[in-house]
C-alpha atoms as a PDB file:
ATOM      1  CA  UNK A   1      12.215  -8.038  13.836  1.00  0.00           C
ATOM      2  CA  UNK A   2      11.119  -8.674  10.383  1.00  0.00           C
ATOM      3  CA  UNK A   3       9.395 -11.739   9.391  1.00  0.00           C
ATOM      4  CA  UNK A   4      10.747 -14.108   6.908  1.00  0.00           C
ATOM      5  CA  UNK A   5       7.530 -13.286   4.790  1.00  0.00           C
ATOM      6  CA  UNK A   6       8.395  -9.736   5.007  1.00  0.00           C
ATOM      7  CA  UNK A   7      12.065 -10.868   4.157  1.00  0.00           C
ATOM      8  CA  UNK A   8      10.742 -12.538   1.261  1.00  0.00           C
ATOM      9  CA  UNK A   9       8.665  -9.972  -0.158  1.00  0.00           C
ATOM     10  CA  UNK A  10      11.610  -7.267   0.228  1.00  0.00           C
ATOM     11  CA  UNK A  11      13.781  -9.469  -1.656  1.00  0.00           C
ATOM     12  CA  UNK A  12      11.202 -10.114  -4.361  1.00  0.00           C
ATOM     13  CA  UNK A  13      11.270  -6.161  -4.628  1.00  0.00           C
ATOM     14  CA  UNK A  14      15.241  -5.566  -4.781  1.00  0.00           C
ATOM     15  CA  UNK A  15      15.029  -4.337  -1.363  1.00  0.00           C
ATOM     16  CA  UNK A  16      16.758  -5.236   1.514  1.00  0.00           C
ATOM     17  CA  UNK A  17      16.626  -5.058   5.600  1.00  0.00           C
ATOM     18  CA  UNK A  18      18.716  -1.458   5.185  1.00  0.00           C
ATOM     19  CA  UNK A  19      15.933   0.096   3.181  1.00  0.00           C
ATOM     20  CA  UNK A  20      13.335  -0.573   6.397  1.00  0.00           C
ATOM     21  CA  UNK A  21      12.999   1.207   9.272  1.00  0.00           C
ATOM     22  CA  UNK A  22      11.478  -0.352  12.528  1.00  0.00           C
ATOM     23  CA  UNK A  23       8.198   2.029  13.368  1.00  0.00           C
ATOM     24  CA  UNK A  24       7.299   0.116  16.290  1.00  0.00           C
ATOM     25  CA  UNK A  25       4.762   2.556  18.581  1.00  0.00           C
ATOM     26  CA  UNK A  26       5.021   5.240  16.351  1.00  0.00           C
ATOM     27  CA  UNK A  27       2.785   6.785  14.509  1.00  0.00           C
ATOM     28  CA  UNK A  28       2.499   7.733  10.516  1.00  0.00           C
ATOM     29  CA  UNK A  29       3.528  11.665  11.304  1.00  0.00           C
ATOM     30  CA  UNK A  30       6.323  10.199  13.684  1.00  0.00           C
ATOM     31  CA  UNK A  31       7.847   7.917  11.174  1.00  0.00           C
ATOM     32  CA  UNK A  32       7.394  10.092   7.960  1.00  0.00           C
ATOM     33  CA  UNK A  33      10.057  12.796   8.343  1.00  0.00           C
ATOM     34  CA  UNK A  34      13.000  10.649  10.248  1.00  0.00           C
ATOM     35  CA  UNK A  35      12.099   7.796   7.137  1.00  0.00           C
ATOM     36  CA  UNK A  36      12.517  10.266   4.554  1.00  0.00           C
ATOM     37  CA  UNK A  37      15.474  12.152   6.799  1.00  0.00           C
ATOM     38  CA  UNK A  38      17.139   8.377   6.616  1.00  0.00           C
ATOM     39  CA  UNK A  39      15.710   7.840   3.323  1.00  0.00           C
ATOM     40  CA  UNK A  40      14.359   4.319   4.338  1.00  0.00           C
ATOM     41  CA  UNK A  41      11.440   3.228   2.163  1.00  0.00           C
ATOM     42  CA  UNK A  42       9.663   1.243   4.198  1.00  0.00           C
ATOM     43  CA  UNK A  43       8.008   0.667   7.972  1.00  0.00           C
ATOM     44  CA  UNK A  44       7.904  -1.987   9.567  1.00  0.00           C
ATOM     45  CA  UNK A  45       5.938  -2.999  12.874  1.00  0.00           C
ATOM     46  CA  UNK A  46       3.204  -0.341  12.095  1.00  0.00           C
ATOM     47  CA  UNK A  47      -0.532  -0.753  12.427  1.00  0.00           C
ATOM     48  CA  UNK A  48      -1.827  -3.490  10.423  1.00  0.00           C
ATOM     49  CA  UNK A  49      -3.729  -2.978   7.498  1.00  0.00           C
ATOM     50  CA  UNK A  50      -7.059  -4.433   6.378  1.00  0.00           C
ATOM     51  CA  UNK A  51      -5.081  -7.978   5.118  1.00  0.00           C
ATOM     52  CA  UNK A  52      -3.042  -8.049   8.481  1.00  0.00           C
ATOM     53  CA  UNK A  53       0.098  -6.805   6.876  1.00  0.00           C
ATOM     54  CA  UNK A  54       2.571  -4.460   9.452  1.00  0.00           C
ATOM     55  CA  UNK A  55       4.323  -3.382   6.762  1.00  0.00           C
ATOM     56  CA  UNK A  56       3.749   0.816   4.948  1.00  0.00           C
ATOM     57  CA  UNK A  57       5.504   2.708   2.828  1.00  0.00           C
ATOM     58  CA  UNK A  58       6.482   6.575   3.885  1.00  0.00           C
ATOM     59  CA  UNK A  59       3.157   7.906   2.744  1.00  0.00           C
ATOM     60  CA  UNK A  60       1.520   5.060   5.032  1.00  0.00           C
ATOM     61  CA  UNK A  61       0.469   2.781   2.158  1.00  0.00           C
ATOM     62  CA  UNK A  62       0.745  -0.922   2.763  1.00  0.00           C
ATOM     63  CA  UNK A  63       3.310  -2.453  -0.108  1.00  0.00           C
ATOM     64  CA  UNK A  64       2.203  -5.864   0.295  1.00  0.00           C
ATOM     65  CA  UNK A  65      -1.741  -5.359  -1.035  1.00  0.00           C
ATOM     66  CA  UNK A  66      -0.570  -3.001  -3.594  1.00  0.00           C
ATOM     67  CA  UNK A  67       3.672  -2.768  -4.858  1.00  0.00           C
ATOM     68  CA  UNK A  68       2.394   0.395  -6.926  1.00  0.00           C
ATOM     69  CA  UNK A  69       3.025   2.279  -3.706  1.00  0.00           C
ATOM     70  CA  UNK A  70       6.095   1.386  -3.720  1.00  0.00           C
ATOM     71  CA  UNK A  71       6.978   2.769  -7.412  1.00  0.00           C
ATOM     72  CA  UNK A  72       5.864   5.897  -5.738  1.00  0.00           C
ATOM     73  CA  UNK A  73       8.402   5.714  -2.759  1.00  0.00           C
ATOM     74  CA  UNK A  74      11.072   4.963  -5.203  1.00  0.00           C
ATOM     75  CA  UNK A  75      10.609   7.738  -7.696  1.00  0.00           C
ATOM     76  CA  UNK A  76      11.548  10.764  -5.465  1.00  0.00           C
ATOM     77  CA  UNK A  77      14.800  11.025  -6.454  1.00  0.00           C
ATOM     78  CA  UNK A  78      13.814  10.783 -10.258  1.00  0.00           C
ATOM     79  CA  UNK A  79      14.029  13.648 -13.089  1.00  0.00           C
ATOM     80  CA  UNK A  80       9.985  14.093 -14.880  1.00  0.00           C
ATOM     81  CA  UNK A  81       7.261  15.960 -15.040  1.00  0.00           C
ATOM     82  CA  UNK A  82       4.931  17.024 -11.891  1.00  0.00           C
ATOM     83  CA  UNK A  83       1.869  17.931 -13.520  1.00  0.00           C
ATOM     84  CA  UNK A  84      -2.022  19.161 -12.315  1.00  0.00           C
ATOM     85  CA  UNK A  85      -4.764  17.462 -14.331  1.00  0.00           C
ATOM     86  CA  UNK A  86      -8.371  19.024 -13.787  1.00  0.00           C
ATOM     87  CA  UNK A  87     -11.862  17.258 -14.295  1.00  0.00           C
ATOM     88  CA  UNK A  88     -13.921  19.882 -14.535  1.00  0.00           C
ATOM     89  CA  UNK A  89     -17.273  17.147 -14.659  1.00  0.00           C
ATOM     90  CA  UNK A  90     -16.485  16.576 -10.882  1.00  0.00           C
ATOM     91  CA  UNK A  91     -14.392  20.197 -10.017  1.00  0.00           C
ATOM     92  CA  UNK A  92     -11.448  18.035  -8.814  1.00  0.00           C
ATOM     93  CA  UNK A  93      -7.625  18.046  -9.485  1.00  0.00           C
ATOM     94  CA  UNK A  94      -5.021  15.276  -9.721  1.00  0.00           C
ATOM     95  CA  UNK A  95      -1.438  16.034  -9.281  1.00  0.00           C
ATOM     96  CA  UNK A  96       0.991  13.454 -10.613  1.00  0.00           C
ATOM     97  CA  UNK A  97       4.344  12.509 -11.492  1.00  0.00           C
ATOM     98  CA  UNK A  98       5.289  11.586 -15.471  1.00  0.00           C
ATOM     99  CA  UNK A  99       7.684  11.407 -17.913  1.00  0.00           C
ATOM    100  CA  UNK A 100       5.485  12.666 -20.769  1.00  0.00           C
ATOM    101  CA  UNK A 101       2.436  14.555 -20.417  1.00  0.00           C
ATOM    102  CA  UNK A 102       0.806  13.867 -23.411  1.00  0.00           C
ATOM    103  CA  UNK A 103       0.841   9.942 -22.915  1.00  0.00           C
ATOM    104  CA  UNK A 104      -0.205  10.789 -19.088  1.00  0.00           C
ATOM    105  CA  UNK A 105      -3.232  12.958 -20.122  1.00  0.00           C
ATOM    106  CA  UNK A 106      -4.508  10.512 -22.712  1.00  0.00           C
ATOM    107  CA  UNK A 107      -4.189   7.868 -20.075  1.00  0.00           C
ATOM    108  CA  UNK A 108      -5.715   8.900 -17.395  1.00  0.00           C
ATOM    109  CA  UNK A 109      -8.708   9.313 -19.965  1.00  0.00           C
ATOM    110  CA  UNK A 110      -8.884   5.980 -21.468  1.00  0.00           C
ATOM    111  CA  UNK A 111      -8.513   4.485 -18.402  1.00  0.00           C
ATOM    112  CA  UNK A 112     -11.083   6.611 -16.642  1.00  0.00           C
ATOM    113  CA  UNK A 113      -8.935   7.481 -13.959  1.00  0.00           C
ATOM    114  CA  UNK A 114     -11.578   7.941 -10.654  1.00  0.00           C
ATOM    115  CA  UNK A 115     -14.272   6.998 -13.478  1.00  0.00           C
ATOM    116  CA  UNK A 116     -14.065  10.405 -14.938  1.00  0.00           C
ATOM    117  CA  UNK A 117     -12.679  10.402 -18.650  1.00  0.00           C
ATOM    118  CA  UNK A 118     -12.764  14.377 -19.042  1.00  0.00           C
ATOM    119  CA  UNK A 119      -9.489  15.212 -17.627  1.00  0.00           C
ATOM    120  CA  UNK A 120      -7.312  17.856 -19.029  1.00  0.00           C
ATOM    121  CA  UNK A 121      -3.484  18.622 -18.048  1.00  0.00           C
ATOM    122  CA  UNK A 122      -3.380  22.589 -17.466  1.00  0.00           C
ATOM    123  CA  UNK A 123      -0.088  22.762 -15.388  1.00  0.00           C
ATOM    124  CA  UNK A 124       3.168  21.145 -15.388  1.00  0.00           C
ATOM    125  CA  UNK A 125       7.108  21.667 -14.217  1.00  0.00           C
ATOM    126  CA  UNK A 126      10.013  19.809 -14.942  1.00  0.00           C
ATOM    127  CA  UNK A 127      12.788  19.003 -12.693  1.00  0.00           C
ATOM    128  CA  UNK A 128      15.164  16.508 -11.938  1.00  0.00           C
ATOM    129  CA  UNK A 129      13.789  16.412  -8.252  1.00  0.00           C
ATOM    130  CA  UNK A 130      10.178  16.011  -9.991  1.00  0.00           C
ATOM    131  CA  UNK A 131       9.301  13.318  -7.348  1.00  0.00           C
ATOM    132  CA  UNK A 132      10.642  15.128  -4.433  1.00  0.00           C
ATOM    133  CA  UNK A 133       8.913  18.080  -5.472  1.00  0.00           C
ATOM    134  CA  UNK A 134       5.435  15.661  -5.699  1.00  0.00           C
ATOM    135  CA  UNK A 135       5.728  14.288  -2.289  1.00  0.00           C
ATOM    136  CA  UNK A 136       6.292  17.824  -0.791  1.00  0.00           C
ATOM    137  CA  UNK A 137       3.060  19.683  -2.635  1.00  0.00           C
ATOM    138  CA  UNK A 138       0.849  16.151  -1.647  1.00  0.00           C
ATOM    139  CA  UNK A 139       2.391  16.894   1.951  1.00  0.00           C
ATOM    140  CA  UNK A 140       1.425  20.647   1.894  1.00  0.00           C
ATOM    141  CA  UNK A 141      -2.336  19.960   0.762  1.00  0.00           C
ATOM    142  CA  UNK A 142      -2.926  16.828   2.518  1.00  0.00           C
ATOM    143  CA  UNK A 143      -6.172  18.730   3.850  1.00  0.00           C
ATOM    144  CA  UNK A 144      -7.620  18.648   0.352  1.00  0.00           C
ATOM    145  CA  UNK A 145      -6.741  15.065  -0.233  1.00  0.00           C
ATOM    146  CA  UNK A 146      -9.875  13.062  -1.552  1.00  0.00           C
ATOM    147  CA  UNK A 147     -10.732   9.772  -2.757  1.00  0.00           C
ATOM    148  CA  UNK A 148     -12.170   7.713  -4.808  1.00  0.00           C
ATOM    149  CA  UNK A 149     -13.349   4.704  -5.553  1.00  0.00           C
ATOM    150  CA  UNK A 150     -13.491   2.848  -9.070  1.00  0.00           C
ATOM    151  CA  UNK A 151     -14.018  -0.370 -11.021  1.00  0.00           C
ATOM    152  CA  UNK A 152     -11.029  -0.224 -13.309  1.00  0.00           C
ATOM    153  CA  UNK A 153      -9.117  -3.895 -15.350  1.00  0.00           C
ATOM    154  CA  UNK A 154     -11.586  -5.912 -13.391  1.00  0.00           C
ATOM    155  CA  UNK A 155     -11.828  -4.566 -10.142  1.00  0.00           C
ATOM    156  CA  UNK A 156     -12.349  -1.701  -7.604  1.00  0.00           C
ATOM    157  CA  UNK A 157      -9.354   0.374  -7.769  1.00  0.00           C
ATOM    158  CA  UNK A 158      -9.064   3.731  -5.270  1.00  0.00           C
ATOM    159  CA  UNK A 159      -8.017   7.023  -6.698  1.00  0.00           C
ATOM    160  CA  UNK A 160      -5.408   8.630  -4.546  1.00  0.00           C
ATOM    161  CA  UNK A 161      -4.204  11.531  -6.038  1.00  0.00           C
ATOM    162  CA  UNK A 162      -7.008  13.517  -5.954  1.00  0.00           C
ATOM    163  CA  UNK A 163      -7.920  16.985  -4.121  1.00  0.00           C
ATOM    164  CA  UNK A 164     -11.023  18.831  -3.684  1.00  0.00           C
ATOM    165  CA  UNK A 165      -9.240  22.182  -4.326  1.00  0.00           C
ATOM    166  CA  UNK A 166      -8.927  25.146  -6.982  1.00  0.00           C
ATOM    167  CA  UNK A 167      -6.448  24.644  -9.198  1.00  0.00           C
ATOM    168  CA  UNK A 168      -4.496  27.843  -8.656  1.00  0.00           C
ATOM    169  CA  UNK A 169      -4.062  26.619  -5.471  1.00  0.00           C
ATOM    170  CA  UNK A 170      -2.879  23.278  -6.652  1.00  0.00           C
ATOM    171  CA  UNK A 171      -0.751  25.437  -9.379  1.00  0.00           C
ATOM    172  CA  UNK A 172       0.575  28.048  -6.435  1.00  0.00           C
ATOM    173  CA  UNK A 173       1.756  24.976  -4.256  1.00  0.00           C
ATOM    174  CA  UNK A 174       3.833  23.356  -6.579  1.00  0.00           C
ATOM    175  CA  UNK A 175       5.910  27.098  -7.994  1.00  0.00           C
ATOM    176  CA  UNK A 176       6.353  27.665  -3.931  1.00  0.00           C
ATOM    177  CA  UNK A 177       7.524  24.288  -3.403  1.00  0.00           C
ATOM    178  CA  UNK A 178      10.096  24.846  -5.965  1.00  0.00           C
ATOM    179  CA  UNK A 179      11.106  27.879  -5.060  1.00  0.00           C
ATOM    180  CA  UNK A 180      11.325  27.383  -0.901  1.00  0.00           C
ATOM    181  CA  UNK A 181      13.005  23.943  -1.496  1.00  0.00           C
ATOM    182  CA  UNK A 182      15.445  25.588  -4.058  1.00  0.00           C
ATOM    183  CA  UNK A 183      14.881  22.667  -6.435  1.00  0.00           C
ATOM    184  CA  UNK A 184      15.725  23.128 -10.263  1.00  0.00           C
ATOM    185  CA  UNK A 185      12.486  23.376 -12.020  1.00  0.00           C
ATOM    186  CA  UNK A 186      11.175  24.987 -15.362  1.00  0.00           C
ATOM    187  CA  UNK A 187       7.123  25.698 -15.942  1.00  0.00           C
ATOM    188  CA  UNK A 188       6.443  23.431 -19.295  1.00  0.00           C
ATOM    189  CA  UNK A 189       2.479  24.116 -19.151  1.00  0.00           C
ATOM    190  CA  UNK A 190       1.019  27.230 -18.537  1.00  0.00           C
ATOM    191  CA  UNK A 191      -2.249  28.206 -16.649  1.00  0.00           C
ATOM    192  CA  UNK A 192      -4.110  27.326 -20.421  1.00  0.00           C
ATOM    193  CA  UNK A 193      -2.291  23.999 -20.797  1.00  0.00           C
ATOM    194  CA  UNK A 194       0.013  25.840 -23.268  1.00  0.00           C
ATOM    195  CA  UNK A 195       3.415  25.041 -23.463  1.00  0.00           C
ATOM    196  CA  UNK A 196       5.648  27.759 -22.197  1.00  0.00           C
END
């Protein structure tokens, strides 16, 4: 059963009871597919997070501490830009979701996005399955997935969307995630950061 505080908070976010689905004694790689199979955006009855909340969203974030993860959830079906920024300070890569690259790549900059301000946008496809295509490449090199953590408008913030990887591999993942999913997609960015 959902709570009424979990009631209120889907309510406060547009949601409602049929965008949940009840995870009770499953696990993260249990719930994942049949959620996005369903397309249900959020758990409920999972493990509790750090604030006691039972509540995550398909990638296993907790949308109470943070609604950002949600934005996330909901942008799958959306038409943008999947793009791979490298730092080459740290030898890291970011891969992202946008609606315009330059905007994103002077962003993540000023902002000093995992306190790094030396990122550069090398690679990017557009699609109107851009999200879809995100969640799929994130799922594929979820074994390069790293973190970390920064003091960003205040307070400590966690970069998420980072992996400890070369970015051909980064750049390979996404063309043959296109390709084997049969999604639309056109290369706007080249190897150089070009535009094709």
């Amino acid at each position: 059963m959902l709570t009424k505080e979990q009631l209120l908070f889907l309510h406060s976010q547009g949601l409602s009871k049929e965008d949940t689905f009840d995870a009770l004694g499953m696990t993260q790689s249990m719930y994942y597919p049949i959620m996005k199979r369903t397309n249900k955006l959020i758990a409920y009855n999972t493990k509790p997070c750090k604030n006691g909340h039972t509540m995550r969203t398909r990638s296993g974030h907790c949308p109470q501490c943070n609604t950002a993860y949600l934005r996330f959830s909901q942008r799958s079906n959306e038409e943008g830009f999947i793009y791979v920024a490298v730092s080459e300070r740290k030898n890291l890569c970011k891969i992202g979701f946008t609606h315009d690259i330059r905007i994103r790549e002077e962003s993540l900059n000023r902002t000093y996005y995992a306190d790094l301000n030396d990122w550069k946008i090398k690679f990017a496809v557009k699609s109107k399955c851009a999200g879809k295509i995100e969640e799929l490449v994130k799922m594929r090199l979820c074994s390069y997935s790293y973190q970390l953590d920064y003091f960003h408008d205040g307070k400590m913030q966690v970069a998420t969307e980072l992996l400890n990887c070369d970015f051909k591999k980064v750049e390979s993942a996404i063309i043959d995630a296109c390709k084997k999913s049969q999604y639309d997609y056109k290369v706007v960015l080249n190897r150089n950061g070009e535009n094709s």
